[in-house]
C-alpha atoms as a PDB file:
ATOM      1  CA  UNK A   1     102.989  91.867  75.996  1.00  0.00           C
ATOM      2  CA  UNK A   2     100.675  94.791  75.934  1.00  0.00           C
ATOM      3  CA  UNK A   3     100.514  94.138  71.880  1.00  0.00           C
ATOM      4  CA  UNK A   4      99.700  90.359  72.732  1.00  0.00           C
ATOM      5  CA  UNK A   5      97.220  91.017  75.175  1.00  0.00           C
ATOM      6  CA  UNK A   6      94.732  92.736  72.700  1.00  0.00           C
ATOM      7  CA  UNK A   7      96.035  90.595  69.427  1.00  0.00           C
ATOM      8  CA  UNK A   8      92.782  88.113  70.358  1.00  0.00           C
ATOM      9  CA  UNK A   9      95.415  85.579  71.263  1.00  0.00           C
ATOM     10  CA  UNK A  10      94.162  86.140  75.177  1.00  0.00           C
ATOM     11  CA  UNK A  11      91.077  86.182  75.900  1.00  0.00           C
ATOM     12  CA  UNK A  12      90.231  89.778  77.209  1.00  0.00           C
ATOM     13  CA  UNK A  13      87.313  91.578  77.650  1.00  0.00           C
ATOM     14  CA  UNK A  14      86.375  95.287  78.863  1.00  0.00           C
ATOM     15  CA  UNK A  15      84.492  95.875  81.996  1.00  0.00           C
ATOM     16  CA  UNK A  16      81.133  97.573  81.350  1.00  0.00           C
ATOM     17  CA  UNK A  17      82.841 100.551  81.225  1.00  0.00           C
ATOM     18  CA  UNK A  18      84.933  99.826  78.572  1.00  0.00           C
ATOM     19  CA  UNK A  19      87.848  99.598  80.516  1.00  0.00           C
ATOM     20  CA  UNK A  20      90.614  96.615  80.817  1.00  0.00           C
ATOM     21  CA  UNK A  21      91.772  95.616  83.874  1.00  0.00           C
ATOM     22  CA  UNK A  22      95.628  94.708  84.311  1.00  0.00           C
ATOM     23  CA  UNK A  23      96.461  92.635  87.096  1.00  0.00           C
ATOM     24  CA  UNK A  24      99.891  93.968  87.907  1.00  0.00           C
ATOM     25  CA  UNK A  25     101.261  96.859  90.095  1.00  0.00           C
ATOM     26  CA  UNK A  26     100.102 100.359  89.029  1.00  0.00           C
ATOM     27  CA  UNK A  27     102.808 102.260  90.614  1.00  0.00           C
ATOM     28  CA  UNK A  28     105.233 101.910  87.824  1.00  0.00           C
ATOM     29  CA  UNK A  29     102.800 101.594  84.671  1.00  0.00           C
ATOM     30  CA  UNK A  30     102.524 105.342  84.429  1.00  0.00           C
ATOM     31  CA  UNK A  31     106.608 105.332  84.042  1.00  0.00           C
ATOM     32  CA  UNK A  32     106.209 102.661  81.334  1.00  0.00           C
ATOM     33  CA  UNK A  33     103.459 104.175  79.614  1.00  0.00           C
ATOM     34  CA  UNK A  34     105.212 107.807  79.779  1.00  0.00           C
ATOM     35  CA  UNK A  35     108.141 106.276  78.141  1.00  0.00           C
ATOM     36  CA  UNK A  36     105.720 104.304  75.115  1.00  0.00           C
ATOM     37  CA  UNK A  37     104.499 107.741  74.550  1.00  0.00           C
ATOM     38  CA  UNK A  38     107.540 110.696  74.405  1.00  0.00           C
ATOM     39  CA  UNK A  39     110.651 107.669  74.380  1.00  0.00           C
ATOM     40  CA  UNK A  40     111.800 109.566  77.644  1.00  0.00           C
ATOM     41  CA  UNK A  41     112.727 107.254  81.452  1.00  0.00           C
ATOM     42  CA  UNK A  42     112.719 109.589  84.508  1.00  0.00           C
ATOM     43  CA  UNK A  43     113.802 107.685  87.160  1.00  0.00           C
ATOM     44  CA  UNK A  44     116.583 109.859  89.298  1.00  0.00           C
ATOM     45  CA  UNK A  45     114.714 109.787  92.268  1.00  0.00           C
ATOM     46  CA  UNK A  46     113.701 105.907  92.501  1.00  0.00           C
ATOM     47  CA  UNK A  47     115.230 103.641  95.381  1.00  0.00           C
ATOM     48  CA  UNK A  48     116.986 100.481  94.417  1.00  0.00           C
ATOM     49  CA  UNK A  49     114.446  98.823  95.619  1.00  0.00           C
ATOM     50  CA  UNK A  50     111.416 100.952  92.996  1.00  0.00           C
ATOM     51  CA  UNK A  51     114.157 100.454  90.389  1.00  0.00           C
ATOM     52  CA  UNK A  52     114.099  96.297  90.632  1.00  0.00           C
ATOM     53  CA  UNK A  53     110.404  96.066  90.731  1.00  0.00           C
ATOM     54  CA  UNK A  54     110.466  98.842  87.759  1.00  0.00           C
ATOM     55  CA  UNK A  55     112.860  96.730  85.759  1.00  0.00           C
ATOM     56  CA  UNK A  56     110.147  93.511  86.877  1.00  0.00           C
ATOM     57  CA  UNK A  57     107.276  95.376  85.050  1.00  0.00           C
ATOM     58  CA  UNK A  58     109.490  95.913  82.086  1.00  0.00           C
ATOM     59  CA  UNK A  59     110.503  92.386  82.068  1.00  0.00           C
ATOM     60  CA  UNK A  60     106.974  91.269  82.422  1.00  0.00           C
ATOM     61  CA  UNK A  61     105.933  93.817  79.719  1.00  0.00           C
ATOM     62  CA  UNK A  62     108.856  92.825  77.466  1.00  0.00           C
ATOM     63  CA  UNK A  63     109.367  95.999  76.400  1.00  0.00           C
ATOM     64  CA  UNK A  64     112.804  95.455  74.462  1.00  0.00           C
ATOM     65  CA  UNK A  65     113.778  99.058  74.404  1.00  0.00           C
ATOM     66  CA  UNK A  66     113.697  99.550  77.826  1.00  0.00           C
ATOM     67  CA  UNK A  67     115.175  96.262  78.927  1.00  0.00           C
ATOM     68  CA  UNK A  68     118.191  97.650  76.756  1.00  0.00           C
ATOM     69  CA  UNK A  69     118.563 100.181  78.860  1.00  0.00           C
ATOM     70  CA  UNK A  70     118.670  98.546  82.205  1.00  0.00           C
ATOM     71  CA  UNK A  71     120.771  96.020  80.846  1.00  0.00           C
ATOM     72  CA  UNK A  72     123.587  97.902  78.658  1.00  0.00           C
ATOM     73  CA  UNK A  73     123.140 101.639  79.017  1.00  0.00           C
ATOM     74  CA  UNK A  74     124.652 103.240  81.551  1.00  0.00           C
ATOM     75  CA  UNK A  75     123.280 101.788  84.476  1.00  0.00           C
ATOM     76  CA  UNK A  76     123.155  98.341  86.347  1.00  0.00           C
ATOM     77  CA  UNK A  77     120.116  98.101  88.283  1.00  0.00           C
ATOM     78  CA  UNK A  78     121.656  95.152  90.281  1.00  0.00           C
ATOM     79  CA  UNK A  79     124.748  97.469  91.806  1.00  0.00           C
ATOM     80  CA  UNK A  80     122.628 100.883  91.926  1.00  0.00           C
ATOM     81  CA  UNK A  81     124.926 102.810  89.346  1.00  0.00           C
ATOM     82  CA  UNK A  82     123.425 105.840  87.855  1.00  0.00           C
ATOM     83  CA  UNK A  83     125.019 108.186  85.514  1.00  0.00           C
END
């Protein structure tokens, strides 16, 4: 999604600044942008609760890699099982 956004297939601009705006939930884009950059998911402290909206903003990111992991690795976000 982030790829599509600035493919020109959306029309996007930058604020004077230069900057983009995102119109989703900042809490968990630093987790999602941390992972883009080093391939590394910290998330041993979230709640069930941060770890559904987490796995939203992956979803709505479609980030494929990391919708692996909730999915088959390890962990089930719907039951809250960590290893």
């Amino acid at each position: 999604m982030l790829s599509a956004m600035f493919s020109g297939n959306f029309s996007t601009k930058p604020d004077e600044d230069g900057s983009y705006f995102i119109d989703r939930d900042p809490k968990y884009f630093p987790i999602i942008l941390n992972y883009l950059r080093n391939n590394t998911l910290d998330i041993k402290e979230m709640s069930h609760k941060e770890l559904r909206a987490l796995k939203e903003e992956i979803e709505y990111y479609q980030i494929g890699s990391l919708i692996a992991l909730f999915n088959n690795e390890g962990f089930c976000v719907s039951v809250s099982v960590f290893l």
